[in-house]
C-alpha atoms as a PDB file:
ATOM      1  CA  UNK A   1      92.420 109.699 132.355  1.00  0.00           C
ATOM      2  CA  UNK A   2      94.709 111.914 129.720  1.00  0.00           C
ATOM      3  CA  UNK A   3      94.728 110.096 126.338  1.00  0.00           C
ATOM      4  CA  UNK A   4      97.207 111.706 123.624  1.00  0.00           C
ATOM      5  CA  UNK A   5      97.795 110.730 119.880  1.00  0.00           C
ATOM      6  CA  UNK A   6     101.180 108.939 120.200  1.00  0.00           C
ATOM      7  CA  UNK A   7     101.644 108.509 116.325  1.00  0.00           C
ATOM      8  CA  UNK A   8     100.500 110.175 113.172  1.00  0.00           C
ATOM      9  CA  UNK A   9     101.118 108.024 109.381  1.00  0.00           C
ATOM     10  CA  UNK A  10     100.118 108.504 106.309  1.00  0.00           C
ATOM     11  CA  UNK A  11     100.433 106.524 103.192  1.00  0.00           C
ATOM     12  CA  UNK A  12     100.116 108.496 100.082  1.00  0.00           C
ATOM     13  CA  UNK A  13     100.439 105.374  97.799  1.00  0.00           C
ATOM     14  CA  UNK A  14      97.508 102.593  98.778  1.00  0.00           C
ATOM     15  CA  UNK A  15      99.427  99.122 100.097  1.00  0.00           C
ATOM     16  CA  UNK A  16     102.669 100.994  99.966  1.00  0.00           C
ATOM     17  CA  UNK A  17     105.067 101.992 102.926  1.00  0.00           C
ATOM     18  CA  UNK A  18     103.529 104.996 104.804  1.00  0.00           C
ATOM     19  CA  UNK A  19     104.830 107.894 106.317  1.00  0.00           C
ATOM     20  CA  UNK A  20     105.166 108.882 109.966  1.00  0.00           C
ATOM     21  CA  UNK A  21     104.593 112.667 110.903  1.00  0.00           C
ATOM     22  CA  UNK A  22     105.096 114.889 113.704  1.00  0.00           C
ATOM     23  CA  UNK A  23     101.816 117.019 112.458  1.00  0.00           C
ATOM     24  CA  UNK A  24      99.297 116.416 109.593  1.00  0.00           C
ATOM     25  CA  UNK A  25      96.870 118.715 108.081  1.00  0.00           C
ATOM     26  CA  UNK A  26      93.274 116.912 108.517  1.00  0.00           C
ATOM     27  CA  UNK A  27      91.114 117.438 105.738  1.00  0.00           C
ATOM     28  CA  UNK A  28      87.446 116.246 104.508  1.00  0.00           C
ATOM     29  CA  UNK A  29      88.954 112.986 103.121  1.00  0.00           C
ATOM     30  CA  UNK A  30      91.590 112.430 105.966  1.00  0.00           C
ATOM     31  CA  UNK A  31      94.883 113.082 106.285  1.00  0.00           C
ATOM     32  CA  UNK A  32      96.672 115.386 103.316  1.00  0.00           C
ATOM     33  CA  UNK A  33      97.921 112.624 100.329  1.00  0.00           C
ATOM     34  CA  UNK A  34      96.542 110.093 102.615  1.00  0.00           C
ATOM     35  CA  UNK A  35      96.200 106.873 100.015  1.00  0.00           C
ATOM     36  CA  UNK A  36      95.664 109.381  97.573  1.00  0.00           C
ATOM     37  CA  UNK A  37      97.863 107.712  94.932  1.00  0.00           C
ATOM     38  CA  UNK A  38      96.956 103.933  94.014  1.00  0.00           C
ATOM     39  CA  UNK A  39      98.624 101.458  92.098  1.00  0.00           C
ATOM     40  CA  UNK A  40      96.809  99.425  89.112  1.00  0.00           C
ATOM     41  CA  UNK A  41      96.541  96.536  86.506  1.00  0.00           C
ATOM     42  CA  UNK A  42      95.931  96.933  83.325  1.00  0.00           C
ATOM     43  CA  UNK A  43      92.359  96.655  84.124  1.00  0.00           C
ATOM     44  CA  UNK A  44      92.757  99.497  86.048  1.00  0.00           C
ATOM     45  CA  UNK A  45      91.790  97.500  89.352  1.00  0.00           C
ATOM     46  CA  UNK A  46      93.910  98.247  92.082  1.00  0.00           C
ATOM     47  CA  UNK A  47      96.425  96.075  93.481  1.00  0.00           C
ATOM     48  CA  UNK A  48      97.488  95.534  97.273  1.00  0.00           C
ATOM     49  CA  UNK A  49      99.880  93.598  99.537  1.00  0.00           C
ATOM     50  CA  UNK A  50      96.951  90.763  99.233  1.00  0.00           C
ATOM     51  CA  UNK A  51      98.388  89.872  96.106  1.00  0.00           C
ATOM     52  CA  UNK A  52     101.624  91.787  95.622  1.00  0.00           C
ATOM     53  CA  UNK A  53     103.639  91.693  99.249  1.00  0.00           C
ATOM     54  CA  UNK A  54     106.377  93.225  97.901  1.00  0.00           C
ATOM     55  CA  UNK A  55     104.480  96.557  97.598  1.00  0.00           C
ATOM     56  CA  UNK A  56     105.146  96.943 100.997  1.00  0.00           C
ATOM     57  CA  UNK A  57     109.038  97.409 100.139  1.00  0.00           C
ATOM     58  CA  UNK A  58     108.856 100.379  98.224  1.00  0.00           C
ATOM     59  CA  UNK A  59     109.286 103.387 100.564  1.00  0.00           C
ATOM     60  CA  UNK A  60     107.746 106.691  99.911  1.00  0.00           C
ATOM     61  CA  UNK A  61     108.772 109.951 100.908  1.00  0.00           C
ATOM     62  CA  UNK A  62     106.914 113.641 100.054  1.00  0.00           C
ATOM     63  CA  UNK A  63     109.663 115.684  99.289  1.00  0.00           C
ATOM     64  CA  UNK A  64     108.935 119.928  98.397  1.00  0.00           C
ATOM     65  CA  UNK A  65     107.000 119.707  95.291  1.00  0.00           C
ATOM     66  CA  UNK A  66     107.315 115.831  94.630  1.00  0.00           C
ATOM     67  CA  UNK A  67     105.989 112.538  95.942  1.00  0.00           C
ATOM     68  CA  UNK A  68     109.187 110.013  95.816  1.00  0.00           C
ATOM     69  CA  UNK A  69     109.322 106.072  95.475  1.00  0.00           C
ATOM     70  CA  UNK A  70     112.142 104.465  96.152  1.00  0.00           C
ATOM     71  CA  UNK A  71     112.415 100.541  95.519  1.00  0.00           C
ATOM     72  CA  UNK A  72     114.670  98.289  97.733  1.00  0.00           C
ATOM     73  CA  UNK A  73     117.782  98.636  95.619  1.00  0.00           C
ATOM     74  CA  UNK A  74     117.251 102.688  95.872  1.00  0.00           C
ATOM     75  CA  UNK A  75     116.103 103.370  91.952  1.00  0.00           C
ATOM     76  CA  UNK A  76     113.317 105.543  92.296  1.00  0.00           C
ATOM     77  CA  UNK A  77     111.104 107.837  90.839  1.00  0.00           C
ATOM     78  CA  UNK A  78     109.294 110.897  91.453  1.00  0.00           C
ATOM     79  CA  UNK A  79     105.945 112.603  90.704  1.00  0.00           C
ATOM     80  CA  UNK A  80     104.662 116.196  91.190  1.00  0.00           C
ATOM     81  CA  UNK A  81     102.156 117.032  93.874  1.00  0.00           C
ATOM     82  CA  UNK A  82     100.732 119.637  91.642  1.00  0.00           C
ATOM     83  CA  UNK A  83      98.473 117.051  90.232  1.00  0.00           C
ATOM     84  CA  UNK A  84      98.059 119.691  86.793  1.00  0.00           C
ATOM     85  CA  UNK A  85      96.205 119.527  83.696  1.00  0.00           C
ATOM     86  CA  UNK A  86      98.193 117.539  81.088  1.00  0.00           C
ATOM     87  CA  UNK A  87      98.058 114.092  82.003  1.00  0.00           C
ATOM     88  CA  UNK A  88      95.423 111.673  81.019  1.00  0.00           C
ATOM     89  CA  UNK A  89      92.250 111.138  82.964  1.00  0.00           C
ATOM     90  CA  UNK A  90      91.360 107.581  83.797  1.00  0.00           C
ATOM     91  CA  UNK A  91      88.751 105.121  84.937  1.00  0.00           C
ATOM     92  CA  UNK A  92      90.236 102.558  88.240  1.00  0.00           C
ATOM     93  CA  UNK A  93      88.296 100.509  90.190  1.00  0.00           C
ATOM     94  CA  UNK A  94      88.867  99.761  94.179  1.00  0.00           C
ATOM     95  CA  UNK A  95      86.161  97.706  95.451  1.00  0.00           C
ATOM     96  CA  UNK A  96      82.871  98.178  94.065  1.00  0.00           C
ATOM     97  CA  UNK A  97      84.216 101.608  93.506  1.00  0.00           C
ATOM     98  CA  UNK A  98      84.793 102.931  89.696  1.00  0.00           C
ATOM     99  CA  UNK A  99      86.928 106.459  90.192  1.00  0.00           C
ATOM    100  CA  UNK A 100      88.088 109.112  87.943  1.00  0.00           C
ATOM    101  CA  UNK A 101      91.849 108.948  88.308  1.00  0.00           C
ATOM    102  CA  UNK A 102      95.045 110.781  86.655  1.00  0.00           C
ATOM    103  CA  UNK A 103      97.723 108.295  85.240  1.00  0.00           C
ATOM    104  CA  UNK A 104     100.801 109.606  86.871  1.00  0.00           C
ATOM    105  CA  UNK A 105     103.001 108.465  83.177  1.00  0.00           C
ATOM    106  CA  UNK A 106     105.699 105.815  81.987  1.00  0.00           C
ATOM    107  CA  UNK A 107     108.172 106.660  83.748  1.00  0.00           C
ATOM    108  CA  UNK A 108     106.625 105.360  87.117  1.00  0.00           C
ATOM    109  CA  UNK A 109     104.780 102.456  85.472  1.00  0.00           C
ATOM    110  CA  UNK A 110     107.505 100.994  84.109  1.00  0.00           C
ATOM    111  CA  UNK A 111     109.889 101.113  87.371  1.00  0.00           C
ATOM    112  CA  UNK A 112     106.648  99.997  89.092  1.00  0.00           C
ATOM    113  CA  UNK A 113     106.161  96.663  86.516  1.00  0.00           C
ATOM    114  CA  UNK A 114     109.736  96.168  86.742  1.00  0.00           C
ATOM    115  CA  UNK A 115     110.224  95.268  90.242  1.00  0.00           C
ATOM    116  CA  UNK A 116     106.847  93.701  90.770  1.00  0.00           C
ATOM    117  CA  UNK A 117     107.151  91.221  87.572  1.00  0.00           C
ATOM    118  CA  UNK A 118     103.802  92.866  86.525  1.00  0.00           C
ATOM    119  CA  UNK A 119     102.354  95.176  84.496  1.00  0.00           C
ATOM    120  CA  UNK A 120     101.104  98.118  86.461  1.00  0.00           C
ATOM    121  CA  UNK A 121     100.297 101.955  86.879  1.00  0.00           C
ATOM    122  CA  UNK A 122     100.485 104.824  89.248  1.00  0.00           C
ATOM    123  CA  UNK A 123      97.160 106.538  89.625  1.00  0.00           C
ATOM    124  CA  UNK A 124      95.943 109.845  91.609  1.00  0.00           C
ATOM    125  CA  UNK A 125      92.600 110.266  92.299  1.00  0.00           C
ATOM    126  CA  UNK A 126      91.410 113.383  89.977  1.00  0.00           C
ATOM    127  CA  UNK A 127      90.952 116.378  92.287  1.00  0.00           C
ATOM    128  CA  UNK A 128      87.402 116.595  91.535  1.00  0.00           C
ATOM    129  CA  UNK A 129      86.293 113.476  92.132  1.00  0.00           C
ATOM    130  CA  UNK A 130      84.206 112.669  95.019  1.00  0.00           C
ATOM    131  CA  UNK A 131      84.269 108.895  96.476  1.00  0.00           C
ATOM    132  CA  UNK A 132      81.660 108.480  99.191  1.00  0.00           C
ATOM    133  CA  UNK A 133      81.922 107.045 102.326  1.00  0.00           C
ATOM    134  CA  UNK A 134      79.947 103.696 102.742  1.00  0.00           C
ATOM    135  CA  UNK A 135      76.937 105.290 103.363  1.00  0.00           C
ATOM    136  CA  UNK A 136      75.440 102.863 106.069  1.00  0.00           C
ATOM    137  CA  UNK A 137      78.028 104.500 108.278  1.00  0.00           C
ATOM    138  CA  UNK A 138      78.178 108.362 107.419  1.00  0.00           C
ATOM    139  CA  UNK A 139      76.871 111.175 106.258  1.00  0.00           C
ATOM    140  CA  UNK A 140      75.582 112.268 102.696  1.00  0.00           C
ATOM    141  CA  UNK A 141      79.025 114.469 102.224  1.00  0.00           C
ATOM    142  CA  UNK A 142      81.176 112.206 104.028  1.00  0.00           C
ATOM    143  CA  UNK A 143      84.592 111.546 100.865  1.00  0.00           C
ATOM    144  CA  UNK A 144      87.339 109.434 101.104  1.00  0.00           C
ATOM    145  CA  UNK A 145      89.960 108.681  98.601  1.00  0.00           C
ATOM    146  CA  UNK A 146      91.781 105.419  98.021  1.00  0.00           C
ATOM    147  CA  UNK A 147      91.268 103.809 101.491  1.00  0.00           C
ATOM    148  CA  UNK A 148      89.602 101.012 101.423  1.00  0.00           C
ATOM    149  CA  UNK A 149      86.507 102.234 103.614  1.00  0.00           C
ATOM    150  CA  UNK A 150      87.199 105.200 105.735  1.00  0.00           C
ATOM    151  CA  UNK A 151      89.575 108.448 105.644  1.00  0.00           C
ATOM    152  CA  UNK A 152      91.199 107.497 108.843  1.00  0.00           C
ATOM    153  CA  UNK A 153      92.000 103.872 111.397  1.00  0.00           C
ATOM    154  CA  UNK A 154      92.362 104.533 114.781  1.00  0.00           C
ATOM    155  CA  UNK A 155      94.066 102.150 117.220  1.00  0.00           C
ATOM    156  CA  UNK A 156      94.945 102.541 120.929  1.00  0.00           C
ATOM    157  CA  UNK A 157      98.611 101.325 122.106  1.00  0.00           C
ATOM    158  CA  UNK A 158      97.545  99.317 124.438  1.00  0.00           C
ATOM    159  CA  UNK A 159      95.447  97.212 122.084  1.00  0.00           C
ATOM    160  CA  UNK A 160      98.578  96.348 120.090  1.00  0.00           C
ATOM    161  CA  UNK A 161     100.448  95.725 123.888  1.00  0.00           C
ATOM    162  CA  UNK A 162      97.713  93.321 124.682  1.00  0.00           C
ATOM    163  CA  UNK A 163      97.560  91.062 121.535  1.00  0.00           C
ATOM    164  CA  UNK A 164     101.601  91.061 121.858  1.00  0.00           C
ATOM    165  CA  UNK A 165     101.656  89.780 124.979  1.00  0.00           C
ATOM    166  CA  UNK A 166      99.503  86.961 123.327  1.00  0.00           C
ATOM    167  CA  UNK A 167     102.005  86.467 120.820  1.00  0.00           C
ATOM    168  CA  UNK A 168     105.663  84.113 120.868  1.00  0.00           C
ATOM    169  CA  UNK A 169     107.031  86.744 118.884  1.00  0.00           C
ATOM    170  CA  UNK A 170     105.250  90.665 119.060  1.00  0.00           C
ATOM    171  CA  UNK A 171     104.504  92.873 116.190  1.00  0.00           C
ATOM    172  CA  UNK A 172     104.793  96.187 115.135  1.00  0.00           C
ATOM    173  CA  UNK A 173     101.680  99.040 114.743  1.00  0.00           C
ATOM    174  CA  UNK A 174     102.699  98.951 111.049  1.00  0.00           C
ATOM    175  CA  UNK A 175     101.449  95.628 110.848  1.00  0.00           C
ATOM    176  CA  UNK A 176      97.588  97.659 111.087  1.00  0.00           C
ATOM    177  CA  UNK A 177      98.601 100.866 109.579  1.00  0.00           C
ATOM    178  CA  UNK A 178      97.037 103.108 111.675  1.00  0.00           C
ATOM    179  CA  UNK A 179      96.365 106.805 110.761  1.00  0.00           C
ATOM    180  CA  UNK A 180      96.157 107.712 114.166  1.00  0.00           C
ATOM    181  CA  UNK A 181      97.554 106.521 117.558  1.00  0.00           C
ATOM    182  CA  UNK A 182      96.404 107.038 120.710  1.00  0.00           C
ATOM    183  CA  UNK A 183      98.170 106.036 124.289  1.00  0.00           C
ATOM    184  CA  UNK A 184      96.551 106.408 128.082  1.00  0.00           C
ATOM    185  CA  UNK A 185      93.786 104.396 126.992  1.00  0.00           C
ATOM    186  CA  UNK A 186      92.810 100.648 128.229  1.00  0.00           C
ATOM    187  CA  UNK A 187      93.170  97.655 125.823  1.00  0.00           C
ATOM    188  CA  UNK A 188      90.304  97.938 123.153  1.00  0.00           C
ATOM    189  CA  UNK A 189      88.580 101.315 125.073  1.00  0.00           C
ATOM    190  CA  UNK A 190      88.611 102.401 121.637  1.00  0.00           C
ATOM    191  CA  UNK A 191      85.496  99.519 120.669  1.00  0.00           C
ATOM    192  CA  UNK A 192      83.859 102.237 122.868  1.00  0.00           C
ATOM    193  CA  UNK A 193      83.932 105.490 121.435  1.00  0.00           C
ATOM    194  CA  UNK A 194      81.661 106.896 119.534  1.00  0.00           C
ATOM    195  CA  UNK A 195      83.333 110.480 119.534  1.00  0.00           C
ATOM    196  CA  UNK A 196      86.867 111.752 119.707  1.00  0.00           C
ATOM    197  CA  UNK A 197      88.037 115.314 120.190  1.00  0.00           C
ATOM    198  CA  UNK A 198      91.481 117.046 120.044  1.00  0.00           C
ATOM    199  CA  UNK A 199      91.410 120.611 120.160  1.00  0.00           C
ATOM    200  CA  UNK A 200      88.789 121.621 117.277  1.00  0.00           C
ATOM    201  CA  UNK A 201      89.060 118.737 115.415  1.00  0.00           C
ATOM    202  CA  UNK A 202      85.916 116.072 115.983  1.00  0.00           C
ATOM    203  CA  UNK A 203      86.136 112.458 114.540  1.00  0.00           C
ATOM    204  CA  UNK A 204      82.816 109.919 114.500  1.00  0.00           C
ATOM    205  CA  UNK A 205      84.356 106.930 115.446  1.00  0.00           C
ATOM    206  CA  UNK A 206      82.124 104.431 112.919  1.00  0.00           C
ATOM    207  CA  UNK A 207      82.935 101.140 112.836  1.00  0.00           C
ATOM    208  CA  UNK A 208      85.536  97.983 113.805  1.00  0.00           C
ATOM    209  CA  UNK A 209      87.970  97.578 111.245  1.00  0.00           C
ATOM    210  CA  UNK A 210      87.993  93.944 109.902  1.00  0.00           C
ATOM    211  CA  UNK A 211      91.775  92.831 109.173  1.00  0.00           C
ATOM    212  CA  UNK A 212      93.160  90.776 106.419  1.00  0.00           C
ATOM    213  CA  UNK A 213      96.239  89.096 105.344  1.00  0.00           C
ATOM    214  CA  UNK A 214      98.033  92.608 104.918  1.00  0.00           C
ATOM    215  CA  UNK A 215      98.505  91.815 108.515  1.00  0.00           C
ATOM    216  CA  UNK A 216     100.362  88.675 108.128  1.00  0.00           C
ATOM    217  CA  UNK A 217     102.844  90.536 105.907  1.00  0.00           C
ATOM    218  CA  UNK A 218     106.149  91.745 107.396  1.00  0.00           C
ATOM    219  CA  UNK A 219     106.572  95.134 106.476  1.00  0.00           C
ATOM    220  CA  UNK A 220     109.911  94.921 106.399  1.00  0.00           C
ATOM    221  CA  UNK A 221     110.532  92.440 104.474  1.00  0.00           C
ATOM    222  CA  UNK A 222     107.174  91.276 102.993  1.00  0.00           C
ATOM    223  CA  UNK A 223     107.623  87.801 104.183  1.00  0.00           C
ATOM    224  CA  UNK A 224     104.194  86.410 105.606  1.00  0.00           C
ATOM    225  CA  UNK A 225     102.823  84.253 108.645  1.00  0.00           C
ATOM    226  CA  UNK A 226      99.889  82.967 110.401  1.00  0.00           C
ATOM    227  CA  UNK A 227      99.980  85.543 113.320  1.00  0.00           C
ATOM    228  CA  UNK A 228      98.504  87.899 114.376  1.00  0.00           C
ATOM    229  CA  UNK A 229      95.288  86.787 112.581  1.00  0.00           C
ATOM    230  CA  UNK A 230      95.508  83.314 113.999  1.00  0.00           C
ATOM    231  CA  UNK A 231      95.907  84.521 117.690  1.00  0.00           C
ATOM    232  CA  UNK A 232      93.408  87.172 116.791  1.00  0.00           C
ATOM    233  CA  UNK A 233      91.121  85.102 115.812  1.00  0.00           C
ATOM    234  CA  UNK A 234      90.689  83.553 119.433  1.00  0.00           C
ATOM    235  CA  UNK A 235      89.079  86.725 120.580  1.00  0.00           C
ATOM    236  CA  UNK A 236      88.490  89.360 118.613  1.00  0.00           C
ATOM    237  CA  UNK A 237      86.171  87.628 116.171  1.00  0.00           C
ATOM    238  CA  UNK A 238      82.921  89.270 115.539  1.00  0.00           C
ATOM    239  CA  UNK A 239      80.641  87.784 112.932  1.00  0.00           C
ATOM    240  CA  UNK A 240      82.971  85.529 111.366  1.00  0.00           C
ATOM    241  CA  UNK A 241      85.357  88.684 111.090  1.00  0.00           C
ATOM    242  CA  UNK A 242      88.954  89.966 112.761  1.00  0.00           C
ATOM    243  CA  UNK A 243      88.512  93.018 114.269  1.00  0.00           C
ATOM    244  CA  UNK A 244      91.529  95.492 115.725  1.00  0.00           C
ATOM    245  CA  UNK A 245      91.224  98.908 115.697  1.00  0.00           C
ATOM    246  CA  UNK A 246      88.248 101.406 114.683  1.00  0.00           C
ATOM    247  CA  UNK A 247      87.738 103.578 111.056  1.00  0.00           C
ATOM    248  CA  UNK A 248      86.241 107.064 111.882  1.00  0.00           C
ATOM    249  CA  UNK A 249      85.471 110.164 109.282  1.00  0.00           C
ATOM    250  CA  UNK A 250      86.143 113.443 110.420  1.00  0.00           C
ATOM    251  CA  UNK A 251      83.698 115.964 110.984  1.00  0.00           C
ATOM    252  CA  UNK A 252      85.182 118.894 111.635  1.00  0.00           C
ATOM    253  CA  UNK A 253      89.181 119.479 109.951  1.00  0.00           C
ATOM    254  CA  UNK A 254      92.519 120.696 110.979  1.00  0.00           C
ATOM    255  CA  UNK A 255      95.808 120.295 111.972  1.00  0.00           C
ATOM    256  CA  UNK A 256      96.845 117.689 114.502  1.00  0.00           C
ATOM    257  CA  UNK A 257     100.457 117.092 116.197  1.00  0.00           C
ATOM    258  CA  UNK A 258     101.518 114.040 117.895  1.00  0.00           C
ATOM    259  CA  UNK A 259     101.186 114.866 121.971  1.00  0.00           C
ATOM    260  CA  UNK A 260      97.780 116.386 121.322  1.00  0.00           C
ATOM    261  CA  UNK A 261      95.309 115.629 124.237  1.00  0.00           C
ATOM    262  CA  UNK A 262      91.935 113.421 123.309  1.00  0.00           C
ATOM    263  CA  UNK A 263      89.073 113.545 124.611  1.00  0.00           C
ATOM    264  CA  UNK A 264      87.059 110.492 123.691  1.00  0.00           C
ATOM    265  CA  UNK A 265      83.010 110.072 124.135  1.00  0.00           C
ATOM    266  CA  UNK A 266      81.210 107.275 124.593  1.00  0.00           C
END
């Protein structure tokens, strides 16, 4: 059977709207400004849609030489991907994780605190920092940036088509955000693979991804429910956790289009 990534997304700014591409450059820590920008308190611990839903309102958009956020009421604010020299270097904290970060200035902060009623900063990860992987599950030089676990989620289509025809009312992928999309495969074949090729480009497929309440949250309107965890929760519970959808670290880098052929192993 022909499987073929149906969807490519990235989300430069952790908890924040993502990005759907037609191609993506694939690199050591994932996708190219994949969650490589993170929002924090003034503890420097980052913040998510688990506490803040409205972060899933503000839209972002890489534009030329500058990363864009945009709030609902369009006021927005840009930063240069050219992550320099002359801004202040910074400790954050995501997870366990303490990170060497660059404070992206005032200007974002305070359009940031404004319109989520709390103080707040825009962080990058410093370019020479190395976060590892969770080491139980990869390899000694296996990085990631802001994600919570793993450079990259992978979900087959069917897998969302399945748990929607479990649901009154279905939801959308973005409900998961998924790096990667993949359709010709069977509900859940991707609990299977251990291995997935396109082209040149190998991924280890590592691990279930347990879900949280970001998946309650509307997207579109940040507005939470019960589903899909509660229907989830019937059966795809593994060891007192939600699973949907596998994290995987890539092994060997490049770029990837949507309509690429995959080849997955077992």
């Amino acid at each position: 059977m022909n499987f073929s990534i149906t969807s490519i997304h990235v989300y430069p700014v952790k908890s924040l709207a993502g990005i759907s591409l037609h191609s993506a450059k694939l690199e050591p820590r994932g996708f190219k400004f994949d969650r490589e920008w993170m929002v924090v308190d003034s503890n420097g611990t980052f913040v998510t849609q688990r506490e803040l839903a409205p972060l899933a309102l503000i839209q972002t958009a890489l534009e030329d030489d500058h990363l864009r956020l945009t709030m609902p009421l369009g006021d927005s604010v840009q930063v240069p991907l050219d992550s320099g020299s002359d801004r202040e270097e910074v400790t954050v904290k995501v997870w366990k994780d303490y990170c060497q970060a660059i404070d992206e200035g005032e200007e974002a902060a305070k359009l940031l605190s404004q319109f989520l009623e709390k103080k707040v900063r825009l962080v990058r990860m410093a370019s020479g920092f190395k976060r590892l992987v969770d080491q139980r599950y990869a390899k000694p030089d296996n990085i990631v940036r802001f994600a919570d676990d793993f450079p990259l989620l992978v979900i087959a289509d069917e897998s969302l088509n399945e748990l929607n025809r479990k649901l009154e009312y279905p939801v959308p992928m973005n409900r998961f955000r998924p790096n990667i999309t993949i359709g010709g495969a069977e509900a859940f074949a991707e609990d299977t693979w251990t291995e997935i090729a396109i082209g040149d480009v190998k991924l280890s497929v590592v691990k279930p991804c347990a879900r949280c309440l970001i998946t309650t949250i509307d997207q579109d309107t940040a507005e939470s429910s019960l589903e899909p965890l509660r229907t989830l929760s019937f059966f795809r519970k593994e060891g007192g956790k939600i699973m949907f959808g596998q994290n995987a670290i890539p092994q060997t880098f490049g770029e990837l289009t949507v309509g690429d052929q995959v080849t997955a192993s077992n």
